[in-house]
Protein backbone atom coordinates (compact mmCIF):
# COMPACT_ATOMS: atom_id res chain seq x y z
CA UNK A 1 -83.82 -43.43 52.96
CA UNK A 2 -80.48 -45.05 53.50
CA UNK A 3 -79.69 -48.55 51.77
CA UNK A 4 -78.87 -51.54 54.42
CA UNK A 5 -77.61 -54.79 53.78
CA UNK A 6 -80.74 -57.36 53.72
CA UNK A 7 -80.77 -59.15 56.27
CA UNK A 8 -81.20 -63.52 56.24
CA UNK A 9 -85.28 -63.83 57.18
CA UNK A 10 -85.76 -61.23 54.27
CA UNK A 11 -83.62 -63.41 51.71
CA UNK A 12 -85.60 -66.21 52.96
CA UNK A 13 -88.70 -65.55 52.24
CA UNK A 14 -87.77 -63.65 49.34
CA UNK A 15 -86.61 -67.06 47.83
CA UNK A 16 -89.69 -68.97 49.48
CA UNK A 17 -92.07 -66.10 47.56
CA UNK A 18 -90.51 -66.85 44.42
CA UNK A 19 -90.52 -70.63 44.86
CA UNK A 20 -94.13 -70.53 45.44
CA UNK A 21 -94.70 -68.60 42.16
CA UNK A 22 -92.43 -70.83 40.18
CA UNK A 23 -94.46 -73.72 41.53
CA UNK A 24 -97.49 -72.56 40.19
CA UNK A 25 -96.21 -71.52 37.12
CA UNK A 26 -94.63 -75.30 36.48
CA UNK A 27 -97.86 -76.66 37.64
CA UNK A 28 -99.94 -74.68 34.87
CA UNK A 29 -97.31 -75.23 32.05
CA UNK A 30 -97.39 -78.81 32.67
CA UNK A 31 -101.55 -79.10 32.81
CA UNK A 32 -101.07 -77.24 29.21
CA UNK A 33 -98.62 -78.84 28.06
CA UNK A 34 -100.04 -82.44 29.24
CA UNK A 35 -103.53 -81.98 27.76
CA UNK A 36 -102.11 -80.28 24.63
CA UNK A 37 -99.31 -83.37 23.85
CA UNK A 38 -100.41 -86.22 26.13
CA UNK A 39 -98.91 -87.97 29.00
CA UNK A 40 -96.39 -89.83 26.90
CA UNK A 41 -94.80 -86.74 25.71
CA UNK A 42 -95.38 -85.19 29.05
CA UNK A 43 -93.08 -87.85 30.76
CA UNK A 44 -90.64 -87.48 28.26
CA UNK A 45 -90.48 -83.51 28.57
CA UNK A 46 -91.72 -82.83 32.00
CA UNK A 47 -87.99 -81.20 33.49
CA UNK A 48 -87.66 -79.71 30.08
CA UNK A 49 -91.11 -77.65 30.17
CA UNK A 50 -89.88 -76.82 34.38
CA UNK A 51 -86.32 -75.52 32.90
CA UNK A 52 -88.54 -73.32 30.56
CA UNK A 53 -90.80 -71.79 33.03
CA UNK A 54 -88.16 -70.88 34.95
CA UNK A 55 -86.52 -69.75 32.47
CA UNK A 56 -89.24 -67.51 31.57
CA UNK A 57 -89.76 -66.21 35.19
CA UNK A 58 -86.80 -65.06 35.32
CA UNK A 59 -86.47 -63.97 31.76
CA UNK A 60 -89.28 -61.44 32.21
CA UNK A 61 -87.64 -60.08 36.27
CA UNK A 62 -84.52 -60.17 36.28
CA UNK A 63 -83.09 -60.21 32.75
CA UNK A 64 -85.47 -57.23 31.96
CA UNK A 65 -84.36 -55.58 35.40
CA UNK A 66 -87.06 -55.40 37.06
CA UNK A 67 -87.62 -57.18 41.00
CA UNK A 68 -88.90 -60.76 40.96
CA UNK A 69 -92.23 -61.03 43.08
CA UNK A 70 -90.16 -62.33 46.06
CA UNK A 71 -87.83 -59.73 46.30
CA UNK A 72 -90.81 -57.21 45.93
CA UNK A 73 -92.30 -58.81 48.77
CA UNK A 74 -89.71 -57.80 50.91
CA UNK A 75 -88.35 -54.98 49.30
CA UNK A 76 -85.03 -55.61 48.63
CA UNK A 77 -82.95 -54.91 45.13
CA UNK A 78 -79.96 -56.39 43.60
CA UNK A 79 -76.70 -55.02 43.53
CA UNK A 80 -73.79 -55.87 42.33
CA UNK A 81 -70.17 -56.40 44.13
CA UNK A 82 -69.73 -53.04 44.52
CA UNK A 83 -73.13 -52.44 46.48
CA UNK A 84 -73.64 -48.79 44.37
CA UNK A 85 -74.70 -50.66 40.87
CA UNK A 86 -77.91 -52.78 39.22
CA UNK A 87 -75.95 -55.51 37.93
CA UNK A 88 -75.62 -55.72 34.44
CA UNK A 89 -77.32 -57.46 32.18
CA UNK A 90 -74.49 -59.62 31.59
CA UNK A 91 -74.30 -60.53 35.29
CA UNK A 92 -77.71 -60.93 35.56
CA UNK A 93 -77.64 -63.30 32.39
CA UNK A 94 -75.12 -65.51 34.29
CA UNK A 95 -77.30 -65.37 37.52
CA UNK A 96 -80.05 -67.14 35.39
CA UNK A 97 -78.12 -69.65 33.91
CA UNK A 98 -76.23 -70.99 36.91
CA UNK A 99 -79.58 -71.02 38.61
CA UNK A 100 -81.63 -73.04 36.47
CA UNK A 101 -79.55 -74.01 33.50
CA UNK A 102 -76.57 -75.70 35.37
CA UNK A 103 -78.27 -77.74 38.11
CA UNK A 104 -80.73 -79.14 35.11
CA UNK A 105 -77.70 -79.94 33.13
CA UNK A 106 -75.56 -81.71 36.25
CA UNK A 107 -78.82 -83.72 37.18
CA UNK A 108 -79.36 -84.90 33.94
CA UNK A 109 -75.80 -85.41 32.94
CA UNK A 110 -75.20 -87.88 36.64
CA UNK A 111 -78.50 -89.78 36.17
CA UNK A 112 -77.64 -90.61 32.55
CA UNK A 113 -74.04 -91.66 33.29
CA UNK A 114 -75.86 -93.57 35.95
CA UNK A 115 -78.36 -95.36 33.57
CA UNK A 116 -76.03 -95.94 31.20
CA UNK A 117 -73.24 -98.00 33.50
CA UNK A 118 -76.69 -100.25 34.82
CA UNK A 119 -76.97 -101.18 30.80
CA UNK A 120 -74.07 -101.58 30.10
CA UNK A 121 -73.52 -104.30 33.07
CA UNK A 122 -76.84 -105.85 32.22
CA UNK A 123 -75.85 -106.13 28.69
CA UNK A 124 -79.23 -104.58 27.96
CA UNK A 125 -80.18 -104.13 23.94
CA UNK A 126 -83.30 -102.23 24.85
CA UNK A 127 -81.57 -99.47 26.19
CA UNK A 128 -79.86 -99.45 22.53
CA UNK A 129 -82.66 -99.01 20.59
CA UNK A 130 -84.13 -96.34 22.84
CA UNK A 131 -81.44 -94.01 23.03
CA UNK A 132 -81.57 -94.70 18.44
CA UNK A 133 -84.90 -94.35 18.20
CA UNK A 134 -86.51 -92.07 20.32
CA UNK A 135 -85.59 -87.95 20.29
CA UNK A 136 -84.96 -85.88 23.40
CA UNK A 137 -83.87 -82.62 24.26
CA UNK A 138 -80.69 -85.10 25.75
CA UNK A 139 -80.36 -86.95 22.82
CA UNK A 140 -77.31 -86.36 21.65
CA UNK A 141 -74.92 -86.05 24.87
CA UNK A 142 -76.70 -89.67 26.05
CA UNK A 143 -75.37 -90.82 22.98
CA UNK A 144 -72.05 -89.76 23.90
CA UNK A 145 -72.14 -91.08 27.07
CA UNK A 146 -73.71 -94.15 25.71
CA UNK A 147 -70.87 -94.76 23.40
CA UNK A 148 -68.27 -93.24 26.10
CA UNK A 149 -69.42 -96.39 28.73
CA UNK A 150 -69.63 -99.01 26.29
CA UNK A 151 -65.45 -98.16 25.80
CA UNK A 152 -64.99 -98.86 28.85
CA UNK A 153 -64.28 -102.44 30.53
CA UNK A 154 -65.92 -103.83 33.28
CA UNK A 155 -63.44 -102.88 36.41
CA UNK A 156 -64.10 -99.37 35.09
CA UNK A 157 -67.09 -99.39 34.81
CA UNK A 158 -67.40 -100.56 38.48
CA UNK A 159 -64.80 -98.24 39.91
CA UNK A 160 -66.79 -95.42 38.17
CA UNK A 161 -70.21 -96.04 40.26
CA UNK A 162 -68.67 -94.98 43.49
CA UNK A 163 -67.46 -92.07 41.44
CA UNK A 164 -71.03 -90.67 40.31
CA UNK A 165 -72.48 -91.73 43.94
CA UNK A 166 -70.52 -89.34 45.36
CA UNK A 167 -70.63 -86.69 43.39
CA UNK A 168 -74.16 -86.75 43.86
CA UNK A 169 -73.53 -87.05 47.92
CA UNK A 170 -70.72 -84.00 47.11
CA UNK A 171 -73.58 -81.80 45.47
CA UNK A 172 -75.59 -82.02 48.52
CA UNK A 173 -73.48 -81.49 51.18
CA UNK A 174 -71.81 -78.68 49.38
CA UNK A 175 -75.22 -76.92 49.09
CA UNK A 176 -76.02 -77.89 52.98
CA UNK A 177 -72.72 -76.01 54.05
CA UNK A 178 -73.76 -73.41 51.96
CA UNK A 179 -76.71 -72.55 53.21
CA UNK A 180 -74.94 -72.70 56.92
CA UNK A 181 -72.51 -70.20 55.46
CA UNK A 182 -75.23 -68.21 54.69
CA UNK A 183 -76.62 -68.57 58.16
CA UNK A 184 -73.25 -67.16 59.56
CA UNK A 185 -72.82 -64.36 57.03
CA UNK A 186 -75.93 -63.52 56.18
CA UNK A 187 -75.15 -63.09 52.43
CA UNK A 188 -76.03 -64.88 49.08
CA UNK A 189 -78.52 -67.60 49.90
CA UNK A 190 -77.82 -69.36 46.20
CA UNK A 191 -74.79 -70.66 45.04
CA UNK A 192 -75.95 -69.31 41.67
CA UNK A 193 -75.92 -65.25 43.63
CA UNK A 194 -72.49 -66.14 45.24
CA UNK A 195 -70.81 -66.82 41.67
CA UNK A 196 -72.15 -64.39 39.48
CA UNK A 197 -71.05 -61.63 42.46
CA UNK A 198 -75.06 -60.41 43.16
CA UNK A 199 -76.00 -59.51 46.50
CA UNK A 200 -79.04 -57.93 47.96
CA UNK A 201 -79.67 -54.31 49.85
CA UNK A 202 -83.00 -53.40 50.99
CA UNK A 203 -84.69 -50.30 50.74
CA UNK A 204 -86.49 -50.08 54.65
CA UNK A 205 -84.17 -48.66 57.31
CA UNK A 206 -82.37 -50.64 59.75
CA UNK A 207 -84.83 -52.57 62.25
CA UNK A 208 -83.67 -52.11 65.77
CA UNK A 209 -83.78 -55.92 66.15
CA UNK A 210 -81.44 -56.70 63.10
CA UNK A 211 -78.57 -57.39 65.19
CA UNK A 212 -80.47 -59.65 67.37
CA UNK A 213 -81.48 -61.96 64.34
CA UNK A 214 -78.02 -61.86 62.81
CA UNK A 215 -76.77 -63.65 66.20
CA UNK A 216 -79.85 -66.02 66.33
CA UNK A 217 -78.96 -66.56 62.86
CA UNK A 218 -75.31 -67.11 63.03
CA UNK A 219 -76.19 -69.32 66.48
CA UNK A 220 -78.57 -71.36 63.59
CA UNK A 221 -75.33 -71.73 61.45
CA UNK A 222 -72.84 -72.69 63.57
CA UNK A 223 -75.19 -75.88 64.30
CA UNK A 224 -75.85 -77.03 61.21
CA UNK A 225 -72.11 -76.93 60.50
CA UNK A 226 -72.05 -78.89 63.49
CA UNK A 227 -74.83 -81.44 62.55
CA UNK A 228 -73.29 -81.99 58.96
CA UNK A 229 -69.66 -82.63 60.36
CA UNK A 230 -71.24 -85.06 62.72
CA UNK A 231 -73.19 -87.13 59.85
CA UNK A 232 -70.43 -87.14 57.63
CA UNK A 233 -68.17 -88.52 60.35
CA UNK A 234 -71.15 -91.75 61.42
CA UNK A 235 -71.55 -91.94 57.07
CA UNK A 236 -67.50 -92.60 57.22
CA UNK A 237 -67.12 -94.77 60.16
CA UNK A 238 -69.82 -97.01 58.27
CA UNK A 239 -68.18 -96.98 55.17
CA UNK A 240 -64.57 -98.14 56.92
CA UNK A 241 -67.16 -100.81 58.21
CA UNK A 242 -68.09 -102.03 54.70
CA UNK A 243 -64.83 -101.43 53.40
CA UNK A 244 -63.76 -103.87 56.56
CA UNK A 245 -66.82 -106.51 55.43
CA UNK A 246 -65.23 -106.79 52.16
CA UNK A 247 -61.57 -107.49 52.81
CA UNK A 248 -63.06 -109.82 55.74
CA UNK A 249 -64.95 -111.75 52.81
CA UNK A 250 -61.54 -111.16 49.75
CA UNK A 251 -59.49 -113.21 52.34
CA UNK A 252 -62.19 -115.71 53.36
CA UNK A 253 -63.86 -116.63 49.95
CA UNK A 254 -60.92 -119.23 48.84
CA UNK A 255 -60.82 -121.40 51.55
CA UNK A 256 -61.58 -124.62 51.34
CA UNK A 257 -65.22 -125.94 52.17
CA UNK A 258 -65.72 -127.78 55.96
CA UNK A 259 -65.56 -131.73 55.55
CA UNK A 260 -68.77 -132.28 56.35
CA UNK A 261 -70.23 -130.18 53.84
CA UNK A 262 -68.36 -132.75 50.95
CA UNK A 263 -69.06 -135.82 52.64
CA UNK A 264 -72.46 -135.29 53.45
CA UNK A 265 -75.57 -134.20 51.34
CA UNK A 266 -77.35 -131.15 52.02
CA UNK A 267 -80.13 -130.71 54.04
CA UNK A 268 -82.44 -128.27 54.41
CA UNK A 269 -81.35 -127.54 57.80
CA UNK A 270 -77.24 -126.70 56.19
CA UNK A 271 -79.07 -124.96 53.61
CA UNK A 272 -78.09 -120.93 53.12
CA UNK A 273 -81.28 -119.05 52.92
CA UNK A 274 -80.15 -116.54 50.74
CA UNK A 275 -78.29 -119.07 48.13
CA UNK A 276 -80.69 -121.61 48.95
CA UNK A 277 -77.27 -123.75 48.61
CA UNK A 278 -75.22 -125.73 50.95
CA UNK A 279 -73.66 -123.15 53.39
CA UNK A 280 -69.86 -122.77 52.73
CA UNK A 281 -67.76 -120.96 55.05
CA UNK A 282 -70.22 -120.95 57.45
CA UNK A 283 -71.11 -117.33 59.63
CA UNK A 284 -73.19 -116.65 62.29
CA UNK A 285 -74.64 -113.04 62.80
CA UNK A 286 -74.99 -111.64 66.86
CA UNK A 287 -78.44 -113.62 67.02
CA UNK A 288 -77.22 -116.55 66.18
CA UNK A 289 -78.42 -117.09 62.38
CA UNK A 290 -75.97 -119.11 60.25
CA UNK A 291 -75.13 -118.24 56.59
CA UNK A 292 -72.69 -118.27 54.25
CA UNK A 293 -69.52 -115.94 54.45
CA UNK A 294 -70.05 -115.37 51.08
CA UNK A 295 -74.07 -114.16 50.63
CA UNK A 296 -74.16 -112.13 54.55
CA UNK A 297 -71.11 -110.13 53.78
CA UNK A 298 -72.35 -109.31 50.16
CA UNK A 299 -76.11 -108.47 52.16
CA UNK A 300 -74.38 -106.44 54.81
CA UNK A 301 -72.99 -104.37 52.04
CA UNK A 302 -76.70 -102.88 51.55
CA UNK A 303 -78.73 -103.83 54.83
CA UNK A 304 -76.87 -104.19 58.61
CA UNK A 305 -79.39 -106.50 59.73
CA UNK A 306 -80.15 -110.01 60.11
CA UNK A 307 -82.36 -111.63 57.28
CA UNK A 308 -84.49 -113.89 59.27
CA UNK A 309 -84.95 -111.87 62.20
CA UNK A 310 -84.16 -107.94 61.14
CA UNK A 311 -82.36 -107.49 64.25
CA UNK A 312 -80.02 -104.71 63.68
CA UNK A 313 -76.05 -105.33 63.83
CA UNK A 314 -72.86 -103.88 62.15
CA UNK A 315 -70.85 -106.05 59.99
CA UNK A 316 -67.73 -106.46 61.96
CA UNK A 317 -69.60 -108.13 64.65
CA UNK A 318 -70.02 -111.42 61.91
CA UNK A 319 -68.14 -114.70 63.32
CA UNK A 320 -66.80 -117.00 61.15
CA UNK A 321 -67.24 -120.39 62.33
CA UNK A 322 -63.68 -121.77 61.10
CA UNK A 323 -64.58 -124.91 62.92
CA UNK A 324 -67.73 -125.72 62.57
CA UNK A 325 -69.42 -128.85 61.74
């Protein structure tokens, strides 16, 4: 019986086979390891003892060459580029690694650098004595970055935020156009299987439909392409927004207060709600709210809508009442 290229539903649920099983193999290692250590050391371990069983899944399929449950659902065998070969144990090493290694290693790297810049602007001493005192598989490289961050000054530190933001936005729109690559082509559902050069063949014959779902398929592909192009375009427009909301509020900030708000002491009705202060420079939002430049600007930077009354609005439609008294 002739070898075919496997076609996308069967690398699907291949994957979604082998999912399930890793699932329930995390799901007993942590009971055991839980009851066995505690919930304290549980927390502390829990995407260590995941790495492991997946490690070990794979350890005893593919590294000993033999078909992981999913693709022995289906059928279907690994080859390598050259579609006539097993890959080799090599290749199939790298395969496991990049699958389960890497992506544990990039998550943990992005949220550390993360924690570590929100310490290091809160000036936080606990954080010190954690990352001293207590042991984890991490230990060491969080101690690097801890030392790395604390080098660096405080307009760094700030312009490096963005930075790890969106490299964690990059990681998952690269896999999203990925997997609509994968739609199209019909090859190498996992980044990990595109890198390390392993594809799949299956051992049925040809199904008279197979062209049929290629197209659906391919149809399936074309418009998540199309979604993803069209949210990254409405996540850019509203970050030109923001970007507009700030230098709106750099230019603004120095001028001088209104007259009235030095001559005259405050009342609760000139009061900002969200200083709680006399309102300087003040703004009014589209429903007619007033607050200061200052403290709406700084709020549209994380919610676009009114404070009082949630109504929904985009930051360039903020007046600033020059004249007001």
């Amino acid at each position: 019986m002739p070898l075919v290229q496997a076609n996308q539903p069967q690398l699907i649920r291949s994957s979604q086979k082998d999912e399930y099983y890793l699932s329930s193999l995390r799901n007993n290692t942590n009971e055991a390891f839980q009851t066995v250590a505690g919930s304290r050391r549980w927390l502390q371990w829990r995407k260590e003892v995941e790495l492991l069983s997946d490690l070990t899944y794979y350890i005893l399929t593919t590294l000993s060459g033999y078909q992981t449950l999913g693709e022995e659902y289906v059928s279907i065998v690994q080859v390598d580029p050259t579609k006539r070969r097993i890959p080799t144990r090599m290749r199939r090493g790298t395969l496991i690694l990049l699958h389960t290694f890497v992506p544990y290693l990039l998550d943990k790297l992005l949220v550390c650098i993360e924690h570590e810049l929100e310490a290091a602007d809160q000036d936080s001493q606990n954080t010190q004595r954690e990352i001293t005192s207590t042991w984890n598989p991490m230990s060491y490289v969080k101690a690097w970055i801890h030392r790395a961050v604390r080098m660096l000054n405080e307009h760094q530190r700030k312009s490096l935020k963005p930075v790890v933001f969106a490299v964690q936005q990059g990681v998952t729109i690269f896999h999203r156009v990925h997997v609509a690559l994968f739609y199209v082509s019909g090859a190498y559902y996992h980044l990990a299987k595109r890198t390390a050069g392993i594809s799949y063949l299956r051992m049925q014959g040809l199904a008279g439909d197979d062209k049929v779902i290629r197209n659906s398929y391919r149809l399936l592909g074309v418009v998540s392409l199309l979604q993803l192009a069209i949210t990254l375009t409405l996540q850019f427009n509203n970050l030109r927004q923001r970007q507009r909301a700030r230098q709106e509020w750099k230019q603004h900030r120095n001028l001088p207060s209104s007259p009235q708000a030095t001559q005259s002491p405050s009342s609760r009705a000139s009061r900002c709600i969200l200083c709680l202060e006399e309102r300087r420079h003040p703004t009014t939002t589209p429903c007619g709210h007033l607050f200061c430049w200052e403290c709406i600007t700084e709020w549209c930077n994380t919610k676009t809508e009114c404070p009082l009354c949630r109504e929904k609005f985009q930051p360039h439609r903020l007046v600033y009442l020059r004249s007001y008294k």
